[in-house]
N, C-alpha and C. Protein backbone atom coordinates (compact mmCIF):
# COMPACT_ATOMS: atom_id res chain seq x y z
N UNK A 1 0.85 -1.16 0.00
CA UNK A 1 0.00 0.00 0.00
C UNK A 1 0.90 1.24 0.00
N UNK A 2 0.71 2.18 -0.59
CA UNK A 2 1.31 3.65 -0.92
C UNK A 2 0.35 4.66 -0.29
N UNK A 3 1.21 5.44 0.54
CA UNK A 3 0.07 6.70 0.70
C UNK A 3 0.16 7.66 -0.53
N UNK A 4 -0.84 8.63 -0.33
CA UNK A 4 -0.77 9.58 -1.71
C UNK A 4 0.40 10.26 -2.23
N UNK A 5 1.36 9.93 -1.53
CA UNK A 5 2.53 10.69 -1.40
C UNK A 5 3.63 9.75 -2.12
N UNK A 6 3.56 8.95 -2.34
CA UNK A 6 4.17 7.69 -2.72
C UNK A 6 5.03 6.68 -1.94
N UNK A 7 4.88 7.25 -0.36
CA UNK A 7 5.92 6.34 0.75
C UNK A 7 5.03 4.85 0.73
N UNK A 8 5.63 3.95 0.60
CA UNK A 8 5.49 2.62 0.48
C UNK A 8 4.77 2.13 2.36
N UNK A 9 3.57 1.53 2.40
CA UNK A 9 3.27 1.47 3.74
C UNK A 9 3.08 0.13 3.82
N UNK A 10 3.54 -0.96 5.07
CA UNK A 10 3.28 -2.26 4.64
C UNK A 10 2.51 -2.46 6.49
N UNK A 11 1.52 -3.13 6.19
CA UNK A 11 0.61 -3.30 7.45
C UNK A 11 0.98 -4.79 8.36
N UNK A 12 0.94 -4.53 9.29
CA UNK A 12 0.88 -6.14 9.99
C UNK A 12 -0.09 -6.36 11.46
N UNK A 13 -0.38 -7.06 11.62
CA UNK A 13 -1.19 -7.43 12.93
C UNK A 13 0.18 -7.94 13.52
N UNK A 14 0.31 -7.03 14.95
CA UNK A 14 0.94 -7.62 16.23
C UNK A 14 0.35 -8.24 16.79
N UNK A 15 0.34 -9.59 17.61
CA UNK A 15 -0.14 -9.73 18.64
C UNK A 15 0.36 -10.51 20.06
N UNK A 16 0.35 -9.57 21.43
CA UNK A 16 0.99 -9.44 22.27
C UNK A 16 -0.21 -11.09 23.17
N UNK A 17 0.97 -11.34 23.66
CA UNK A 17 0.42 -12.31 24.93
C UNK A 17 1.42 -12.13 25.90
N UNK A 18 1.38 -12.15 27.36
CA UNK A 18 1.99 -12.01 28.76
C UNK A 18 1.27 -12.18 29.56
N UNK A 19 1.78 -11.99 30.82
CA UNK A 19 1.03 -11.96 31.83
C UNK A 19 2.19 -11.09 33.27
N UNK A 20 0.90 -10.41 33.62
CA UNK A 20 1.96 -9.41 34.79
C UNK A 20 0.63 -9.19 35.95
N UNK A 21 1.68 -9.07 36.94
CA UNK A 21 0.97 -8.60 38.01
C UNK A 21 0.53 -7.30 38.40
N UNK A 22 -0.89 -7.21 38.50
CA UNK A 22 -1.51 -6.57 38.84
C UNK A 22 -2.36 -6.61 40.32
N UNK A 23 -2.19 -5.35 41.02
CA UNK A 23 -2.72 -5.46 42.45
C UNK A 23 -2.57 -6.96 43.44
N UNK A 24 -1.33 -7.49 43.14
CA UNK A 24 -1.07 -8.78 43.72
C UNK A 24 -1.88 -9.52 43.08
N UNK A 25 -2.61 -9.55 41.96
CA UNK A 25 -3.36 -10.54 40.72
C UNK A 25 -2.35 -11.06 39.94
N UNK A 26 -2.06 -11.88 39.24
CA UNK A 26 -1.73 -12.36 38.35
C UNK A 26 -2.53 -12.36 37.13
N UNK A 27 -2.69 -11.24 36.25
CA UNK A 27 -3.17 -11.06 34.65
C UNK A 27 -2.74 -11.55 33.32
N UNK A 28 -3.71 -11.90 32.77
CA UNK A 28 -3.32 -12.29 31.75
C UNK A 28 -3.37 -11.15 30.53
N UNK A 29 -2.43 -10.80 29.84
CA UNK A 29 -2.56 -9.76 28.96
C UNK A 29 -2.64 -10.20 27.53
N UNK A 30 -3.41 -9.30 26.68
CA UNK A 30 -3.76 -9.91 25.04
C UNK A 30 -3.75 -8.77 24.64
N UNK A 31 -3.74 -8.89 23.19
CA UNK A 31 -4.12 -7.65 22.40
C UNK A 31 -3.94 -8.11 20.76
N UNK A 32 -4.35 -7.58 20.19
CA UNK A 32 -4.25 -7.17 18.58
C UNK A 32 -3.76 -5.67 18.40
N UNK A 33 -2.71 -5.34 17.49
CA UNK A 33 -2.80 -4.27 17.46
C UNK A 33 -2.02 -3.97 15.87
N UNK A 34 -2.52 -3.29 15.05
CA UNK A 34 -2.27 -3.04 13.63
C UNK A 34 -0.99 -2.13 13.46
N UNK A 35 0.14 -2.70 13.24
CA UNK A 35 1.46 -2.17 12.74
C UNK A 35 1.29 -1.54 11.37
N UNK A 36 2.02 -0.01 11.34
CA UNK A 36 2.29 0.47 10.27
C UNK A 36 3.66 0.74 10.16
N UNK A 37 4.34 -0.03 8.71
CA UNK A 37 5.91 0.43 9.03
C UNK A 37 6.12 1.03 7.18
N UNK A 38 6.26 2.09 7.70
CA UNK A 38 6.37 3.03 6.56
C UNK A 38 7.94 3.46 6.29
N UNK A 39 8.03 3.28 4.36
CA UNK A 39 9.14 3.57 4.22
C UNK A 39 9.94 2.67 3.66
N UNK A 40 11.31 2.74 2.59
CA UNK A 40 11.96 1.90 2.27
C UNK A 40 12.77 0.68 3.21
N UNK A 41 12.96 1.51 4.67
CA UNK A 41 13.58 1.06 5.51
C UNK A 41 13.57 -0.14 5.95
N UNK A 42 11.90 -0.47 5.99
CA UNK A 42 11.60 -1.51 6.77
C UNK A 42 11.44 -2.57 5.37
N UNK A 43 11.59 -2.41 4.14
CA UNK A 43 11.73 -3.43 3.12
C UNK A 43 12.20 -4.46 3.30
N UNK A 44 13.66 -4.73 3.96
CA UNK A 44 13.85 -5.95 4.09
C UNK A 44 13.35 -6.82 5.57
N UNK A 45 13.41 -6.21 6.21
CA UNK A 45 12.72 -6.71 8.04
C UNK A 45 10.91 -6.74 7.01
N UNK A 46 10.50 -6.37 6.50
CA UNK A 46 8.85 -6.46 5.85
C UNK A 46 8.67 -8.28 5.21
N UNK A 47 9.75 -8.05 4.53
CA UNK A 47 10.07 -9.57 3.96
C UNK A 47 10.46 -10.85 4.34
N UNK A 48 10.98 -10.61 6.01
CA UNK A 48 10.89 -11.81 6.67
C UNK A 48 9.83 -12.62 7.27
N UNK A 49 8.84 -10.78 7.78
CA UNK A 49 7.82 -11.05 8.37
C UNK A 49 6.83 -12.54 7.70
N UNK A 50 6.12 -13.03 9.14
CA UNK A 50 4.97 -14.18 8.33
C UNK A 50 4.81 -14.16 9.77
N UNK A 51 3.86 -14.94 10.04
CA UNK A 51 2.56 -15.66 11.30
C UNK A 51 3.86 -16.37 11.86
N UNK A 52 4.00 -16.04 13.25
CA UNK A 52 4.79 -17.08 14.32
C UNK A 52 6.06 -15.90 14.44
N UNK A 53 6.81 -15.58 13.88
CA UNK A 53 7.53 -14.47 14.05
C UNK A 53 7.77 -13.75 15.07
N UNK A 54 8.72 -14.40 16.17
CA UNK A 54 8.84 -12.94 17.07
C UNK A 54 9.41 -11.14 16.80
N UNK A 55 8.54 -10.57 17.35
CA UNK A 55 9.61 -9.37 16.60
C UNK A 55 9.22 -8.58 18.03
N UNK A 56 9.94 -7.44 18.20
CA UNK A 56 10.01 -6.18 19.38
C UNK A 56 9.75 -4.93 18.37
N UNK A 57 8.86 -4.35 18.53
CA UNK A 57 8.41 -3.26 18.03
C UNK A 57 8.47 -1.72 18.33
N UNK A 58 9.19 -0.81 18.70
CA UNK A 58 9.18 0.38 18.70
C UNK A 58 8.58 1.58 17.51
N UNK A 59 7.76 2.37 18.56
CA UNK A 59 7.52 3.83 17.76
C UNK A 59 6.18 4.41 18.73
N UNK A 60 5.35 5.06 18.03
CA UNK A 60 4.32 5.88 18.98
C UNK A 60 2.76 5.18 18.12
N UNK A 61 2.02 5.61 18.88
CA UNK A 61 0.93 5.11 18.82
C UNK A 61 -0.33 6.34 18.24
N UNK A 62 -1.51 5.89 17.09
CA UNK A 62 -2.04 7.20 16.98
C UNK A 62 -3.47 6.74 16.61
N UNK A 63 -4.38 7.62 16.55
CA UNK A 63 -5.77 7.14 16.46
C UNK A 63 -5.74 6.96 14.36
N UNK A 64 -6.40 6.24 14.07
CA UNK A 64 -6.87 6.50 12.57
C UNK A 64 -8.05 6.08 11.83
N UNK A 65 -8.81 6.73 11.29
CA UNK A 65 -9.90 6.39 10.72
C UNK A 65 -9.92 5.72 9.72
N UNK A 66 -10.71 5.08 9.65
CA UNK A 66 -10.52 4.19 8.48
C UNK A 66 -12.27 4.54 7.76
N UNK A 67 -12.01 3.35 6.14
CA UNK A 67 -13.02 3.99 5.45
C UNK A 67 -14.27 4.06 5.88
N UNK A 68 -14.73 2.94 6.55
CA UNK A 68 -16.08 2.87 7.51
C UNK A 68 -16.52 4.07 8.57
N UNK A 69 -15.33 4.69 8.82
CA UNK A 69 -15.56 6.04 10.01
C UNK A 69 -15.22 5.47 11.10
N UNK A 70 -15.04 4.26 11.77
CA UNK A 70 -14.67 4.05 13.06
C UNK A 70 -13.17 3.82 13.10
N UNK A 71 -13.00 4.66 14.47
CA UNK A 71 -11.12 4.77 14.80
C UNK A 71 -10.99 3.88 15.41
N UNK A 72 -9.72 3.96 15.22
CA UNK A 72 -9.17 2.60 15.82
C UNK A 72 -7.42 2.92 16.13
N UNK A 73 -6.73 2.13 16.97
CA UNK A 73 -5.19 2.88 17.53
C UNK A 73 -4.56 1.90 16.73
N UNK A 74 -3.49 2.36 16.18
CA UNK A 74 -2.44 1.83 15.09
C UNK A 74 -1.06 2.09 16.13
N UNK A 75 -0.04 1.21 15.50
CA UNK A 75 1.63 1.53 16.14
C UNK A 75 2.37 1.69 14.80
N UNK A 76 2.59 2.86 14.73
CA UNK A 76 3.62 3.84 13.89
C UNK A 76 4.73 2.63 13.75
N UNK A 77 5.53 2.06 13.46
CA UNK A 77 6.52 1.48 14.14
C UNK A 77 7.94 2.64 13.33
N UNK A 78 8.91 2.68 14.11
CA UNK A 78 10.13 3.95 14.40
C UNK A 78 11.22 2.43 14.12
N UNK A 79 10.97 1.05 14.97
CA UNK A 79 12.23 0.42 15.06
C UNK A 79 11.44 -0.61 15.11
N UNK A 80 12.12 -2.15 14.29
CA UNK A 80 11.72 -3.35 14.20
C UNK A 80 12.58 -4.04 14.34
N UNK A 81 12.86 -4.96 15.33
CA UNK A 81 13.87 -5.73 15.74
C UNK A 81 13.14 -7.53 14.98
N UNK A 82 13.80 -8.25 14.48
CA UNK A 82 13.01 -9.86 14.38
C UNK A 82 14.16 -10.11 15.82
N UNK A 83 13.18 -11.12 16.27
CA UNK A 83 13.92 -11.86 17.90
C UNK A 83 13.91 -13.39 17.29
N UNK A 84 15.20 -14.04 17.51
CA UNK A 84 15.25 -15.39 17.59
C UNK A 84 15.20 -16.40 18.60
């Protein structure tokens, strides 16, 4: 995907599993969360990516609308590490 601008944008679903303590609870943590890694940069780390893949993700987080009208929080990603 290209924005109008022509920067190359390639999308991925993160998804986090852990578990941490909370209020002396033991939680279980989940999430989905839609990676955007924009840019030539991430071309080759884009191409390893597939399902099972550990990776560590850095950057900031931002609201975005999509075509339906409902927002939803995306992760910018700034830095993509693959973990072995």
């Amino acid at each position: 995907m290209s924005s109008p601008s022509g920067i190359n944008h390639t999308i991925i679903t993160l998804e986090h599993k852990s578990q941490k303590y909370d209020a002396d609870l033991l939680r279980n943590v989940y999430c989905l969360i839609q990676v955007v890694l924009s840019g030539p940069r991430f071309n080759s780390v884009a191409d390893k990516l597939k399902a099972g893949v550990h990776v560590e993700v850095e950057g900031f987080l931002s609201l975005q609308q999509g075509r339906n009208g409902q927002n939803r929080l995306v992760l910018h990603a700034e830095n993509v590490e693959l973990k072995t």
